[in-house]
N, C-alpha and C. Protein backbone atom coordinates (compact mmCIF):
# COMPACT_ATOMS: atom_id res chain seq x y z
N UNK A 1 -89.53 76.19 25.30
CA UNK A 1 -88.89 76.01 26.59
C UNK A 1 -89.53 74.81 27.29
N UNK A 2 -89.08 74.23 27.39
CA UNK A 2 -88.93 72.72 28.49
C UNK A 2 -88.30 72.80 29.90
N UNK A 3 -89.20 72.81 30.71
CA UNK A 3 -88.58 72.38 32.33
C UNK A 3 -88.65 71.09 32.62
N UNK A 4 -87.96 70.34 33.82
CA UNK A 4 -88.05 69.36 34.21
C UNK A 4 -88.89 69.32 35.50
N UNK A 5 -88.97 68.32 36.33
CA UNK A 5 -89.01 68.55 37.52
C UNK A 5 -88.50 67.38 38.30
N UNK A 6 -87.90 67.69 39.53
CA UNK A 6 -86.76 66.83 40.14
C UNK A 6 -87.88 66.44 41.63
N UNK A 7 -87.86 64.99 42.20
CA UNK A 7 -88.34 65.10 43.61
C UNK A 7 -87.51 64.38 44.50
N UNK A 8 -87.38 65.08 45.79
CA UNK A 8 -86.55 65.02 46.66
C UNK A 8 -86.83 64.98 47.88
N UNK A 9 -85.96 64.80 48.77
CA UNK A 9 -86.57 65.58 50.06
C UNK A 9 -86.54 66.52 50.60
N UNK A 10 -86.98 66.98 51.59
CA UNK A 10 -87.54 68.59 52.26
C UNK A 10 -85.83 69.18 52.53
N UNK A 11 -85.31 68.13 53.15
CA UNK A 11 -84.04 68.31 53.49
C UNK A 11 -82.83 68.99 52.37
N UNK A 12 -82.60 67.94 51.74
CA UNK A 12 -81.88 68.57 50.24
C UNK A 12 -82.76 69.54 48.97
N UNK A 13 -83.70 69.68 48.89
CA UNK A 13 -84.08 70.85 48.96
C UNK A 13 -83.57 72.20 49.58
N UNK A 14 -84.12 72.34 50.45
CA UNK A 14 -83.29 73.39 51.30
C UNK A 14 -81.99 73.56 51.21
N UNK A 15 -81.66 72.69 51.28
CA UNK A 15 -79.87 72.77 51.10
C UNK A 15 -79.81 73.31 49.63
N UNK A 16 -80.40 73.19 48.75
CA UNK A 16 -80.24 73.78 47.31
C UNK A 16 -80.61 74.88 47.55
N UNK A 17 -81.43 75.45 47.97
CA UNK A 17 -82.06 76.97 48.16
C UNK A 17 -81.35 77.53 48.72
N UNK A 18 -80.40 77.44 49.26
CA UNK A 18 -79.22 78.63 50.04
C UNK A 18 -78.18 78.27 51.00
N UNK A 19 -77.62 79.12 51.87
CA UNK A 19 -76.11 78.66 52.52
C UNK A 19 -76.99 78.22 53.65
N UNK A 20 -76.12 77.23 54.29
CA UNK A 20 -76.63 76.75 55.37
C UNK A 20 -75.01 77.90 56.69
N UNK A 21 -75.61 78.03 57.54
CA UNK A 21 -74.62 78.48 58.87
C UNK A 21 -73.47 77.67 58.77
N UNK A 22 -72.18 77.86 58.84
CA UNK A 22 -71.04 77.28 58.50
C UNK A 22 -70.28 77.08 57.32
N UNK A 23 -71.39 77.18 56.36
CA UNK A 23 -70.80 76.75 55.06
C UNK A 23 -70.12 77.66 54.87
N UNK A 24 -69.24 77.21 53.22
CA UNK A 24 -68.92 77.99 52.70
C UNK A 24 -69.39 79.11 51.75
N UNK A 25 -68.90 80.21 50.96
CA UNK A 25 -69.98 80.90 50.35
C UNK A 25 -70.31 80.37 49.17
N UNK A 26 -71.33 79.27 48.57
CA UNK A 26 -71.39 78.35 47.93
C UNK A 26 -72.68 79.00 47.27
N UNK A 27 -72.94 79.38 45.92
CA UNK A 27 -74.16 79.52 45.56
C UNK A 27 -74.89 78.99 44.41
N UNK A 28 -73.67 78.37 43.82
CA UNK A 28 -74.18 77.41 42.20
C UNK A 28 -73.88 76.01 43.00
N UNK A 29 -74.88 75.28 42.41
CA UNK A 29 -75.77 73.67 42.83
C UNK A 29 -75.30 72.94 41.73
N UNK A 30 -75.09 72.19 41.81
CA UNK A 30 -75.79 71.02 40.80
C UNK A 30 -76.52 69.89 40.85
N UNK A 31 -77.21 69.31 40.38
CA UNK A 31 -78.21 68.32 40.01
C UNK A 31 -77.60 66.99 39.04
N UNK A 32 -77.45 65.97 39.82
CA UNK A 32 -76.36 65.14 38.55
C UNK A 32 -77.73 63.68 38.12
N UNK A 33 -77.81 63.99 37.26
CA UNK A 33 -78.66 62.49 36.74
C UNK A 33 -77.84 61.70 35.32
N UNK A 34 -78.35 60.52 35.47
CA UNK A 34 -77.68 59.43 34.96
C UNK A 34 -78.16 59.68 33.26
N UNK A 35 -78.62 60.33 33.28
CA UNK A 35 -79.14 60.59 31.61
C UNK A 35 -79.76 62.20 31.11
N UNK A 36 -78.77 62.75 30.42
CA UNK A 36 -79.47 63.85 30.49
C UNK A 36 -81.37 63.95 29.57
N UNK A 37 -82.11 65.28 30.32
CA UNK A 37 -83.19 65.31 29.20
C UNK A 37 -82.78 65.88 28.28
N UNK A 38 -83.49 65.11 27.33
CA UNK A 38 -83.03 65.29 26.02
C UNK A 38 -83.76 67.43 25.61
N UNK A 39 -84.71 67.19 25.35
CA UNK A 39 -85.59 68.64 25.41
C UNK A 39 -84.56 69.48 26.03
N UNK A 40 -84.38 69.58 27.32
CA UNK A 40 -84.32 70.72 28.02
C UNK A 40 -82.38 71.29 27.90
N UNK A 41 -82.51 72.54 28.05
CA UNK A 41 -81.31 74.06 27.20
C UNK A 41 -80.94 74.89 28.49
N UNK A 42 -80.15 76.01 28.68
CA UNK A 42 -80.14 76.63 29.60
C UNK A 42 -80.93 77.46 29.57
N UNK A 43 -81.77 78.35 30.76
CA UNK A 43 -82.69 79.22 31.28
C UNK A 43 -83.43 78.49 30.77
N UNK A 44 -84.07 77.19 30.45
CA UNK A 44 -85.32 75.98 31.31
C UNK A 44 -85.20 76.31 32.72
N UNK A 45 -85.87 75.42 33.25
CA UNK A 45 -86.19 75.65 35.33
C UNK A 45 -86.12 73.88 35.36
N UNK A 46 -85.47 73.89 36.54
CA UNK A 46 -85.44 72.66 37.42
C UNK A 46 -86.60 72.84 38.54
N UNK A 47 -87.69 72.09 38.43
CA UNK A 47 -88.88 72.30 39.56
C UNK A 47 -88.35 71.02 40.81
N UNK A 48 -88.62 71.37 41.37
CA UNK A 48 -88.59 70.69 42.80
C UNK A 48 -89.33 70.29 43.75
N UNK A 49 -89.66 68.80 43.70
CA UNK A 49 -91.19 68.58 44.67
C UNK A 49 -90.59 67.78 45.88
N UNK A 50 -91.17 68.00 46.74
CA UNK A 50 -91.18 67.08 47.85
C UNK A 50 -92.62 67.03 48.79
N UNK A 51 -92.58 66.22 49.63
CA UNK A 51 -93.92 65.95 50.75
C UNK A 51 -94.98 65.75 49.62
N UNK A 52 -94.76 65.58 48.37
CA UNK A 52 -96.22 65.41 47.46
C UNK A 52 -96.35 66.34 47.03
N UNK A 53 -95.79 68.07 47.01
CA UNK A 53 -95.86 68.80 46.00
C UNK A 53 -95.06 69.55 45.62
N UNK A 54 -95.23 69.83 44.09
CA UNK A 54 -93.92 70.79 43.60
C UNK A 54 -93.92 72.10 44.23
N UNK A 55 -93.28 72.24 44.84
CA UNK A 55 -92.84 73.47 45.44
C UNK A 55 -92.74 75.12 44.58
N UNK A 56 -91.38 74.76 43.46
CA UNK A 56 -90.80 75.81 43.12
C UNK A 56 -89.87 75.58 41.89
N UNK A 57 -89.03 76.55 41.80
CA UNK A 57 -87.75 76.06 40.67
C UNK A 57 -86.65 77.15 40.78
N UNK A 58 -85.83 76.67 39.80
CA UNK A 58 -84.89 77.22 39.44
C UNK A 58 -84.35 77.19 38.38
N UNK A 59 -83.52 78.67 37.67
CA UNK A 59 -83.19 78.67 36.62
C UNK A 59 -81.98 77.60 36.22
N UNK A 60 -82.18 76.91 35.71
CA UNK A 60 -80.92 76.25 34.78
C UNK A 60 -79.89 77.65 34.37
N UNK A 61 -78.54 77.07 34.58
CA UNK A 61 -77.95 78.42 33.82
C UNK A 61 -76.64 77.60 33.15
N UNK A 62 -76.59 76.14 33.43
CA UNK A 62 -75.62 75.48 32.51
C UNK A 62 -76.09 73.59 32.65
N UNK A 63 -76.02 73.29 31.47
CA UNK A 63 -76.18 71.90 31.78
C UNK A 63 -74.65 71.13 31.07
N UNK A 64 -73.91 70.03 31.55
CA UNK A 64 -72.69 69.43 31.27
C UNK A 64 -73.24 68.04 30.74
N UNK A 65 -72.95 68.24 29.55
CA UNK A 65 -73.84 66.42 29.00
C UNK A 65 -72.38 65.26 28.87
N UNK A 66 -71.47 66.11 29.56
CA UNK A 66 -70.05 65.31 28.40
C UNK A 66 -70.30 63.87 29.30
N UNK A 67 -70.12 63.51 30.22
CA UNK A 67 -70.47 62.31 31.06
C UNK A 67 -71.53 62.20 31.87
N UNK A 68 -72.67 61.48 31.83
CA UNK A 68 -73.90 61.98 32.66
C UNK A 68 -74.53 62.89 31.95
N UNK A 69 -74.89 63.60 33.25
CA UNK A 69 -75.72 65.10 33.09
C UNK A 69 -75.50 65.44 34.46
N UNK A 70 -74.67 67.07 34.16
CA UNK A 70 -74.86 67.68 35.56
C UNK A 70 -75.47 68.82 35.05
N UNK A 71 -76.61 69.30 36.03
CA UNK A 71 -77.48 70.76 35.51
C UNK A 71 -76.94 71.61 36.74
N UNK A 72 -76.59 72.85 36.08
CA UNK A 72 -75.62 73.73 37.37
C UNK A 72 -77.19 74.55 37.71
N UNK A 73 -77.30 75.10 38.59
CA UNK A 73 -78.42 76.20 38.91
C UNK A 73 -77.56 77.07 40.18
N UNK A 74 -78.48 78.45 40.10
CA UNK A 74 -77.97 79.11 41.18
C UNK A 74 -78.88 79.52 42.01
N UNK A 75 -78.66 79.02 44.12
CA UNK A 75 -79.81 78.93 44.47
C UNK A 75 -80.30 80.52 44.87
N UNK A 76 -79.87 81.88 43.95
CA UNK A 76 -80.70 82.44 43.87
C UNK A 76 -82.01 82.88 43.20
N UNK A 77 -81.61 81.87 42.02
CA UNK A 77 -82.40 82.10 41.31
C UNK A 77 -84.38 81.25 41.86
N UNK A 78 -84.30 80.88 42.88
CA UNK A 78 -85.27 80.20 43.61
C UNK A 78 -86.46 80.76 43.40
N UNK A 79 -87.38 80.59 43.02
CA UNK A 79 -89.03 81.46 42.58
C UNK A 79 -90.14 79.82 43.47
N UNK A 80 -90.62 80.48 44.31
CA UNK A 80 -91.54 79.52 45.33
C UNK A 80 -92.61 79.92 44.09
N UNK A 81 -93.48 78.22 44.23
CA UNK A 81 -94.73 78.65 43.44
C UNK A 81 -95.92 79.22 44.07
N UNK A 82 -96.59 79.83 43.52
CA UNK A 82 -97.62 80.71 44.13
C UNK A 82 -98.83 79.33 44.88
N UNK A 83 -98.89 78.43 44.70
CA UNK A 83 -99.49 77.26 44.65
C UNK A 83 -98.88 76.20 43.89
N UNK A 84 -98.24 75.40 45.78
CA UNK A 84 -97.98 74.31 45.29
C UNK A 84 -98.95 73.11 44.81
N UNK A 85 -98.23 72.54 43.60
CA UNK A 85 -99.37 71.72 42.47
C UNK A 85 -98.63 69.94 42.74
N UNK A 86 -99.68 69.37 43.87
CA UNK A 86 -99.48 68.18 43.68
C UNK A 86 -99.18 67.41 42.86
N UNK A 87 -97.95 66.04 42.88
CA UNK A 87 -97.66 65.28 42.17
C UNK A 87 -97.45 63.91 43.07
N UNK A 88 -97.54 62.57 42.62
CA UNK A 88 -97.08 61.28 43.61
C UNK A 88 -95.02 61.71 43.01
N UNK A 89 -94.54 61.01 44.06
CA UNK A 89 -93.03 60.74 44.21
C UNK A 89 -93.01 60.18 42.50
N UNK A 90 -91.56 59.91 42.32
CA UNK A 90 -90.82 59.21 41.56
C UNK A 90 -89.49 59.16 41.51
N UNK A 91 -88.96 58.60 40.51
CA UNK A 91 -87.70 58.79 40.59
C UNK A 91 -87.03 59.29 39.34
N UNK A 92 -85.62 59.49 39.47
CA UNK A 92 -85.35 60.37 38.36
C UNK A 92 -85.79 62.37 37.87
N UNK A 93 -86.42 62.26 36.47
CA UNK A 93 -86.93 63.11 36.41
C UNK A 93 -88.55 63.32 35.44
N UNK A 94 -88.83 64.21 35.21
CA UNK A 94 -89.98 64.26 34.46
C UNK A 94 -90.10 65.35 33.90
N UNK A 95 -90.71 65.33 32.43
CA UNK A 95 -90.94 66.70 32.03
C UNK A 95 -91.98 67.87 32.86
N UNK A 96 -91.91 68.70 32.78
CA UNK A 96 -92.98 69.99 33.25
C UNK A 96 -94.15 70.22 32.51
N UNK A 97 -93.76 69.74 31.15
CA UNK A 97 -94.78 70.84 30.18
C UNK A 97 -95.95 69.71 30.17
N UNK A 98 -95.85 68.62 31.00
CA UNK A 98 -97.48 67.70 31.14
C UNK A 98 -98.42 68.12 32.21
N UNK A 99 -97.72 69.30 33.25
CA UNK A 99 -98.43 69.20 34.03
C UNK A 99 -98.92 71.10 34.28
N UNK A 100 -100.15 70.59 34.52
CA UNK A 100 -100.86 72.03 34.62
C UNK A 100 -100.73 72.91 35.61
N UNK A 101 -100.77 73.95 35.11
CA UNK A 101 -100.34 75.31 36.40
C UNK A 101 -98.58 75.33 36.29
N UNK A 102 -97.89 74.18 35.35
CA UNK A 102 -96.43 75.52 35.12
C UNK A 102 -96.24 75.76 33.91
């Protein structure tokens, strides 16, 4: 099993983690990047960092390689990490399995 991890801001974050007041009842996300990872299958985790640390994740429960890459997740599946594990920004994505404590 291979996770990724995605960084973002605090803002869209949140917005992935659940309904905002008004919305609709919306609970599968997606994540669209310009290249899919190659490694990663469904039930991998999409981790999520912002302010400088990875936060948390979520289960992958479909990835669409036919154009792009869209990774569907559902933001219940949300698991906060017990300790968030610093990383610097980037862009794109990165594997998980380099970094210690996931």
């Amino acid at each position: 099993m291979v996770s990724i991890i995605i960084y973002t801001t605090e803002k869209t974050l949140n917005h992935k983690k659940g309904l905002k007041e008004g919305e609709e009842d919306i609970t599968q996300f997606y994540w669209h990047l310009k290249r899919c990872p190659s490694k990663i299958e469904d039930e991998d985790r999409i981790y999520f960092a912002t302010k400088g640390l990875i936060r948390g994740s979520f289960f992958i429960s479909d990835i669409d390689d036919s154009d792009e890459c869209d990774i569907e997740f559902s933001c219940e599946s949300w698991e906060d990490l017990d300790k968030p594990i610093p990383t610097k920004s980037f862009q794109g994505f990165k594997y998980a399995d380099k970094v210690e404590g996931l």
